[in-house]
Structure formats: structure tokens, C-alpha cells
N, C-alpha and C. Protein backbone atom coordinates (compact mmCIF):
# COMPACT_ATOMS: atom_id res chain seq x y z
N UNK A 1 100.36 2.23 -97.49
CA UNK A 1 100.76 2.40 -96.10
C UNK A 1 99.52 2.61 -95.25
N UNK A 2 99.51 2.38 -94.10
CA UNK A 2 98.46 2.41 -93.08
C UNK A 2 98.65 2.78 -91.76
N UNK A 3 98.76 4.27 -92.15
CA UNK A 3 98.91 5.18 -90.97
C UNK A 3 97.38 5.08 -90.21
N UNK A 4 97.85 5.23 -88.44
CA UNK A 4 96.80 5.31 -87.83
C UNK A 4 95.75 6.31 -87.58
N UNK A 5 94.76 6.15 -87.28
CA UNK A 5 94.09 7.42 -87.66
C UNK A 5 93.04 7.87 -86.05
N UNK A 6 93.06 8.87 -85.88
CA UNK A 6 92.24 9.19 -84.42
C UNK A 6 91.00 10.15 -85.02
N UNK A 7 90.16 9.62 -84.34
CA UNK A 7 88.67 10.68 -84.83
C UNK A 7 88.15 10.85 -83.06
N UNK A 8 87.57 12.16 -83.32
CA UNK A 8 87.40 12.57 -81.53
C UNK A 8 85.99 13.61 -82.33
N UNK A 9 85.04 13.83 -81.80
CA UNK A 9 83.86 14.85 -81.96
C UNK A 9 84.36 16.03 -81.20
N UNK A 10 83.95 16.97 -81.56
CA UNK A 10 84.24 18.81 -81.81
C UNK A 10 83.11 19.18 -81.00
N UNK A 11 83.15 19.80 -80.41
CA UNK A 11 81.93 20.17 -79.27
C UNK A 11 81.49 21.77 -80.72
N UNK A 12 82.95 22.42 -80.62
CA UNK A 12 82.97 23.46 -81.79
C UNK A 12 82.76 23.58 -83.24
N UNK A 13 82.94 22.18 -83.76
CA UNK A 13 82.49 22.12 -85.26
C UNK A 13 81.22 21.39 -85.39
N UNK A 14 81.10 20.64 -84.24
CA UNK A 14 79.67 20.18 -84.05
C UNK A 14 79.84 18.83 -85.35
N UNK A 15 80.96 18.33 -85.09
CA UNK A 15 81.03 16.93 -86.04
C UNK A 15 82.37 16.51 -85.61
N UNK A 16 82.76 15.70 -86.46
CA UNK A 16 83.88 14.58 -85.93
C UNK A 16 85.21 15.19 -86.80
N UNK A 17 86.57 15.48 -86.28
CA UNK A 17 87.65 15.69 -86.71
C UNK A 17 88.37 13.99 -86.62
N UNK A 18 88.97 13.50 -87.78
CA UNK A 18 89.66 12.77 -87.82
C UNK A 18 91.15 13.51 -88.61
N UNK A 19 92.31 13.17 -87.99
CA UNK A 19 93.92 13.35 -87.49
C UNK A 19 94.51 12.00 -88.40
N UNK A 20 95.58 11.90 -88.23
CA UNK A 20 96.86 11.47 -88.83
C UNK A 20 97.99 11.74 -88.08
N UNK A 21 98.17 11.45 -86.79
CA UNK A 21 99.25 11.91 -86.46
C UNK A 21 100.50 12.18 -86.89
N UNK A 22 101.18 10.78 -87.55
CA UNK A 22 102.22 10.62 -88.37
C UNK A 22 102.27 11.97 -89.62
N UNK A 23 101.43 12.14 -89.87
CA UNK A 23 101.12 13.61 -91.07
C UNK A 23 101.66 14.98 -90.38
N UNK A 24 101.80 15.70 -89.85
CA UNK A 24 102.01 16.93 -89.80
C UNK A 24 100.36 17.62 -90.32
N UNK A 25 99.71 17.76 -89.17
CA UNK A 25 98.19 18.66 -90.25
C UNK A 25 97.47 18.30 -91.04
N UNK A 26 97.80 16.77 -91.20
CA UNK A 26 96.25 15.92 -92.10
C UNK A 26 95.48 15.71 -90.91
N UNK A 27 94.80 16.35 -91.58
CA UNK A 27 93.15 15.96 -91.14
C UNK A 27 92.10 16.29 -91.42
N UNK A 28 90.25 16.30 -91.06
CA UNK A 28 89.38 16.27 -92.03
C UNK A 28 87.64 16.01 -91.46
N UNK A 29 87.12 17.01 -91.49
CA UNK A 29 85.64 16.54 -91.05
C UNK A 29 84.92 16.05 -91.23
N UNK A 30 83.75 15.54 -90.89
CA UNK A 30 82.85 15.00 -91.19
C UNK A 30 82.01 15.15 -90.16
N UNK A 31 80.61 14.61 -90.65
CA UNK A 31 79.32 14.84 -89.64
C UNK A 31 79.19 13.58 -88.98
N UNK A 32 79.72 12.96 -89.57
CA UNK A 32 79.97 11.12 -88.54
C UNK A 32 81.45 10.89 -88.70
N UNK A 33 81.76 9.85 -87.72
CA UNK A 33 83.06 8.99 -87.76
C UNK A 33 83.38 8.92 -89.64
N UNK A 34 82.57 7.94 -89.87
CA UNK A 34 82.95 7.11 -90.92
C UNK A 34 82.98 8.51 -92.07
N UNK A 35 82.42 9.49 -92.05
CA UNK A 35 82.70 10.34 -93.05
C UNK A 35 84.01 11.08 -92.77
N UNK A 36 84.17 11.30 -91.20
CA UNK A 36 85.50 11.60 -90.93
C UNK A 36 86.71 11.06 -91.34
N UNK A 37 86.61 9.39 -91.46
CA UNK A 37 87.49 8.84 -91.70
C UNK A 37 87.57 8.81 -93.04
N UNK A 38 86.85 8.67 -93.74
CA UNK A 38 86.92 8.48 -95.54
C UNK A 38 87.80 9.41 -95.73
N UNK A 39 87.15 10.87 -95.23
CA UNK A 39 87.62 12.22 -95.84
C UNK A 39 89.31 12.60 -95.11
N UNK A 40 89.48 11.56 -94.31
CA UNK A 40 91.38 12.13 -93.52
C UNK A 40 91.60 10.98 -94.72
N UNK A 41 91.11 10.15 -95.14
CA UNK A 41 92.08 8.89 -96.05
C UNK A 41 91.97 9.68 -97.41
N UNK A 42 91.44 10.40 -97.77
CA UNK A 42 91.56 11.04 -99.22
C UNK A 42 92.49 11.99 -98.73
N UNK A 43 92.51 13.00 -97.73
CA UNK A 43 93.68 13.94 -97.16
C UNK A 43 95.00 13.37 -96.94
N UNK A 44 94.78 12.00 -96.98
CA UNK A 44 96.19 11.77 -96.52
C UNK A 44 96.97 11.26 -97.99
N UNK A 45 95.90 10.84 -98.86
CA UNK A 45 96.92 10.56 -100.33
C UNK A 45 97.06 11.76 -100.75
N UNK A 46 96.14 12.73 -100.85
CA UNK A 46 96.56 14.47 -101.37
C UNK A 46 98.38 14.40 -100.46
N UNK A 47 98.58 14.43 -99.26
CA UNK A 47 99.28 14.78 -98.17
C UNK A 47 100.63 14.13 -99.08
N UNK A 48 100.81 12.94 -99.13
CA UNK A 48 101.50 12.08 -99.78
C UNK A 48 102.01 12.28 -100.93
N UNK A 49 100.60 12.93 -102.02
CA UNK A 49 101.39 12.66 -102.95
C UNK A 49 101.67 14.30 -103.21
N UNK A 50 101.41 15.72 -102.52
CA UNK A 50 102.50 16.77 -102.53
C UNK A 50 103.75 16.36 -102.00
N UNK A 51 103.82 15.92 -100.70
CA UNK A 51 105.43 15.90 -100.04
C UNK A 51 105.95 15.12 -101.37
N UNK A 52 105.69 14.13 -101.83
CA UNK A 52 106.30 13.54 -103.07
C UNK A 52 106.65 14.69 -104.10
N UNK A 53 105.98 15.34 -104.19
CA UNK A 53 106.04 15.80 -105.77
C UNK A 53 106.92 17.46 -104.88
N UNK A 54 107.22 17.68 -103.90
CA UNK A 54 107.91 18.72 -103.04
C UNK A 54 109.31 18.19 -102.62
N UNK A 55 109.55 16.91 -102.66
CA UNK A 55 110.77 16.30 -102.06
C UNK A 55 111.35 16.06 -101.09
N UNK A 56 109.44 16.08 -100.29
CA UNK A 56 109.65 15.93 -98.43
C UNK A 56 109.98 14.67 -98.30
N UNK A 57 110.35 14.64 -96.99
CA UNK A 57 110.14 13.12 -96.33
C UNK A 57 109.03 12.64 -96.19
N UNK A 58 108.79 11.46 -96.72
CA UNK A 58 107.45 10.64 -96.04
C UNK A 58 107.45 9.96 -94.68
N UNK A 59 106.96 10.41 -93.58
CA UNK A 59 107.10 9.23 -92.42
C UNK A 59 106.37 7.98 -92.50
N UNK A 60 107.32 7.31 -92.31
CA UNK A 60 106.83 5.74 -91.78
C UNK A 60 105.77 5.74 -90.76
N UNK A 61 104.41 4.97 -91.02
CA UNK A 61 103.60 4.60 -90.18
C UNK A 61 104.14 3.86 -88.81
N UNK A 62 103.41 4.64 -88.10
CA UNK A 62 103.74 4.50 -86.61
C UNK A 62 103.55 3.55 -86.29
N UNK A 63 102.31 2.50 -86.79
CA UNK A 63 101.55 1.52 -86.93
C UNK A 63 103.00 0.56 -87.11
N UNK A 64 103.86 0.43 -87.93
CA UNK A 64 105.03 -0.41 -88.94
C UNK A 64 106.04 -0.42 -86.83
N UNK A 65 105.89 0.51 -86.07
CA UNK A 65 107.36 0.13 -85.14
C UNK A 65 106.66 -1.12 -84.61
N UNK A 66 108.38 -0.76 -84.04
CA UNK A 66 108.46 -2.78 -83.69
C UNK A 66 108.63 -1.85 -82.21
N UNK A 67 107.85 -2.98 -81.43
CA UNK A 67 108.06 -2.37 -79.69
C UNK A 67 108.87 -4.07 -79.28
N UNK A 68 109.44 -3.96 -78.68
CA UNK A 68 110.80 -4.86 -78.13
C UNK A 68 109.45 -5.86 -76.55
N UNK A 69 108.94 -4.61 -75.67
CA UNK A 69 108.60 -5.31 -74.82
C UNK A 69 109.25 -5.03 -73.63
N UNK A 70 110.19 -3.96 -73.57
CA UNK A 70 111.67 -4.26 -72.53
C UNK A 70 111.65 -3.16 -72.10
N UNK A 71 111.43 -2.50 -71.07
CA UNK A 71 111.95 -1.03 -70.57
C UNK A 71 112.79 -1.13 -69.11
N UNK A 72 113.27 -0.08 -69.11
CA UNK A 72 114.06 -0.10 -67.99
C UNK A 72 113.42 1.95 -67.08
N UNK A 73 113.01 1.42 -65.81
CA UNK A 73 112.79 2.62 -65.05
C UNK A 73 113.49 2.55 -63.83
N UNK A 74 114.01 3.68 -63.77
CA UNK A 74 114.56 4.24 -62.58
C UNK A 74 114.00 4.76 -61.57
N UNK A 75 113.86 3.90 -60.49
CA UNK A 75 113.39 4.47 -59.20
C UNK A 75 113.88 5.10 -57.85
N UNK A 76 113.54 5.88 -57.43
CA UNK A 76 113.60 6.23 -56.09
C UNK A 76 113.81 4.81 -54.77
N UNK A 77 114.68 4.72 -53.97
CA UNK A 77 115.11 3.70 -53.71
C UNK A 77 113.87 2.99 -52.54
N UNK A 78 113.49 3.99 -51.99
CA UNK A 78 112.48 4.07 -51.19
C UNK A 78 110.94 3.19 -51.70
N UNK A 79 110.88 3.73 -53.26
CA UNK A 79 109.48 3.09 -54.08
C UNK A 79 109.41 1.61 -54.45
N UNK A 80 111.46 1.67 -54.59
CA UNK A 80 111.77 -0.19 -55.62
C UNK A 80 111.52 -0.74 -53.91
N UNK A 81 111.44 -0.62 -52.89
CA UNK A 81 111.12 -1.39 -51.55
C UNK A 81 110.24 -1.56 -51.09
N UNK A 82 108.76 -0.36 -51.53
CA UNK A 82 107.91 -0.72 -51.14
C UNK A 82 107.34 -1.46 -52.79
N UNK A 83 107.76 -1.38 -53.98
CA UNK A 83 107.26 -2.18 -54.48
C UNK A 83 107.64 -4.22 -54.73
N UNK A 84 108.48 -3.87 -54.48
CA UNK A 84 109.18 -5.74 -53.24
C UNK A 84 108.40 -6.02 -52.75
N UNK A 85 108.41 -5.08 -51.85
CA UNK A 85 107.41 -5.67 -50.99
C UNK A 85 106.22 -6.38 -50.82
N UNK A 86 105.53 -5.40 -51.56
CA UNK A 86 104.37 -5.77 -52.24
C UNK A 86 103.94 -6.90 -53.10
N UNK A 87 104.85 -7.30 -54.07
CA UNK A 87 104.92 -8.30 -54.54
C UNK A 87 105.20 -9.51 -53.91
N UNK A 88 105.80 -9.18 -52.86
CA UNK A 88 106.40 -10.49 -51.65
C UNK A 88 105.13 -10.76 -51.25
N UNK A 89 104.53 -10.03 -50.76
CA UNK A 89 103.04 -10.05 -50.38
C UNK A 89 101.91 -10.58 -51.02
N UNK A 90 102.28 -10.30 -52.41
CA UNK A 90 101.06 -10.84 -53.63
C UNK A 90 101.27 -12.21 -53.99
N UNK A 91 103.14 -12.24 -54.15
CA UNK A 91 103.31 -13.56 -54.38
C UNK A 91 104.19 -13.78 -55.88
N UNK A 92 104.35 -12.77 -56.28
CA UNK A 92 104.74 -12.51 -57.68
C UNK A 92 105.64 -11.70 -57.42
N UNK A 93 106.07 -11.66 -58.35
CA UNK A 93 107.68 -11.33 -59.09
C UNK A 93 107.38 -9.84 -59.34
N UNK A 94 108.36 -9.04 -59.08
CA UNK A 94 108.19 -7.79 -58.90
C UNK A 94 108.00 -7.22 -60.62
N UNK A 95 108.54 -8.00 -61.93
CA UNK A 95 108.08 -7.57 -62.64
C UNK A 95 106.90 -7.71 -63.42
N UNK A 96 106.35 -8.94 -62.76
CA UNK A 96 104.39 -9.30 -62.93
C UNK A 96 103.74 -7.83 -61.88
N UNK A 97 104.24 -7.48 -60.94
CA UNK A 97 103.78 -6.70 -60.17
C UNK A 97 103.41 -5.07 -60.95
N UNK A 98 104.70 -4.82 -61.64
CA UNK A 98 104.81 -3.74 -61.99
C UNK A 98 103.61 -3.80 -63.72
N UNK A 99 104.52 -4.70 -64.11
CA UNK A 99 103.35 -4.95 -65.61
C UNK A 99 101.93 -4.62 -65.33
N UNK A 100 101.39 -5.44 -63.90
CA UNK A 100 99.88 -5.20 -63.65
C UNK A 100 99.35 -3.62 -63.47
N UNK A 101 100.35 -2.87 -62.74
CA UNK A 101 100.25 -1.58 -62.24
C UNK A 101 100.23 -0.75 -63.33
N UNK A 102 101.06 -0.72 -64.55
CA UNK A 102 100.86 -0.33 -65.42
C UNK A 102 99.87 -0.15 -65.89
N UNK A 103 99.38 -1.60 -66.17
CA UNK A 103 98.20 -1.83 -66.83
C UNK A 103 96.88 -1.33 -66.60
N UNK A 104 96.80 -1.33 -65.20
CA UNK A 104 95.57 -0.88 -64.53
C UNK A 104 95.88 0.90 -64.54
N UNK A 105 96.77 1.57 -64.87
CA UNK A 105 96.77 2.75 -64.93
C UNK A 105 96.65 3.27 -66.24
N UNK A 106 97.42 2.09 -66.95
CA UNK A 106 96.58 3.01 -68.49
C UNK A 106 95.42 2.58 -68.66
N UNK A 107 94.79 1.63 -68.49
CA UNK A 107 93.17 1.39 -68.36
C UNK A 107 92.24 2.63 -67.71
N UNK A 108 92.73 2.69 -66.60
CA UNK A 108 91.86 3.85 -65.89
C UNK A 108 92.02 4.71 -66.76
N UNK A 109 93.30 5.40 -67.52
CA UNK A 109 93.13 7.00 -68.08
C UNK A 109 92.22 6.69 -69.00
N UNK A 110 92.15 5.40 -69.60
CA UNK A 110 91.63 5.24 -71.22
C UNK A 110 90.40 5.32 -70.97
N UNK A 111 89.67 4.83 -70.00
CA UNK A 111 88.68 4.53 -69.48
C UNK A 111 87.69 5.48 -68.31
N UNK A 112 88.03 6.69 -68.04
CA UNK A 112 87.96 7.67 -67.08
C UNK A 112 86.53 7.37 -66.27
């Protein structure tokens, strides 16, 4: 299985914590990334193979969902008009409009 894995540097351990989200509390240091990561992938078969041998659940890698593509948001009636609008203006279809807006907002957070 190929759970995803996040590594972020520790201002406090003064090295790199790599996570497992899907895990409950795997995770694992190192003084670089790549030692971070080795050492959460040996934590995570330890992780695995107690809940096994305990009779936990294993979660499915987060990595494995299927995303559809499709959401539905509810707006304020006031916002779905000025975002019409806008798109009337751009030229596009209010749901090219919205896709872009998205986009450019999770970019910015990712990207600060």
C-alpha cells in the first residue's frame, strides 16, 4: 500500500518530521527529508503490522480515493450574481469562472 506521506522541518527538533496521515501517530525523524522519509516507511510497516497482529482496522490509503470531479456549493444569492456576472464579462461559463477562482486560491495558500 502507498500511503501518502508529508515531511515539514521542526524549527524545535532541528530536523525533518515526516507523518502518515492515514496512520493515527506514524511518524519519524530524521536530519534530512530522505532520512525522514525512509524512517516514517519503516514506522509505517511496524504500524501495520501491530494493528494486524491487535485486530485493528487498517485504513485505506488516501492516495487509492476516487474524486468524481463534481461538487455542488451553496451560495448567497447576492455572490451567484455577482459571480454571472463576471463571467458574462470574461466570457466564460460561470463554471470555467469558478474552477479558475478556485484554483488561483489554492495556489496562493500553497504558495504564500
Amino acid at each position: 500500500m502507498h500511503y501518502p506521506i508529508k515531511v515539514f522541518y521542526s524549527e524545535e527538533d532541528e530536523g525533518f518530521i515526516a507523518v502518515i496521515p492515514d496512520l493515527p501517530e506514524c511518524s519519524a525523524f530524521g536530519e534530512t527529508e530522505e532520512e525522514a522519509i525512509k524512517e516514517v516507511k519503516i514506522a509505517q510497516e511496524l504500524w501495520i503490522k501491530t494493528a494486524k497482529k491487535e485486530g485493528r482496522k487498517i485504513p485505506r490509503p488516501s492516495s487509492e480515493d476516487i474524486y468524481s470531479g463534481k461538487i455542488l456549493a451553496r451560495t448567497p444569492k447576492s455572490l451567484h450574481k455577482a459571480l454571472m456576472e463576471k463571467a458574462k464579462d470574461e466570457g466564460v461559463s460561470l463554471n470555467q469562472l469558478v474552477v479558475y477562482l478556485l484554483s488561483r486560491g489554492v495556489e496562493k495558500r500553497a504558495n504564500p
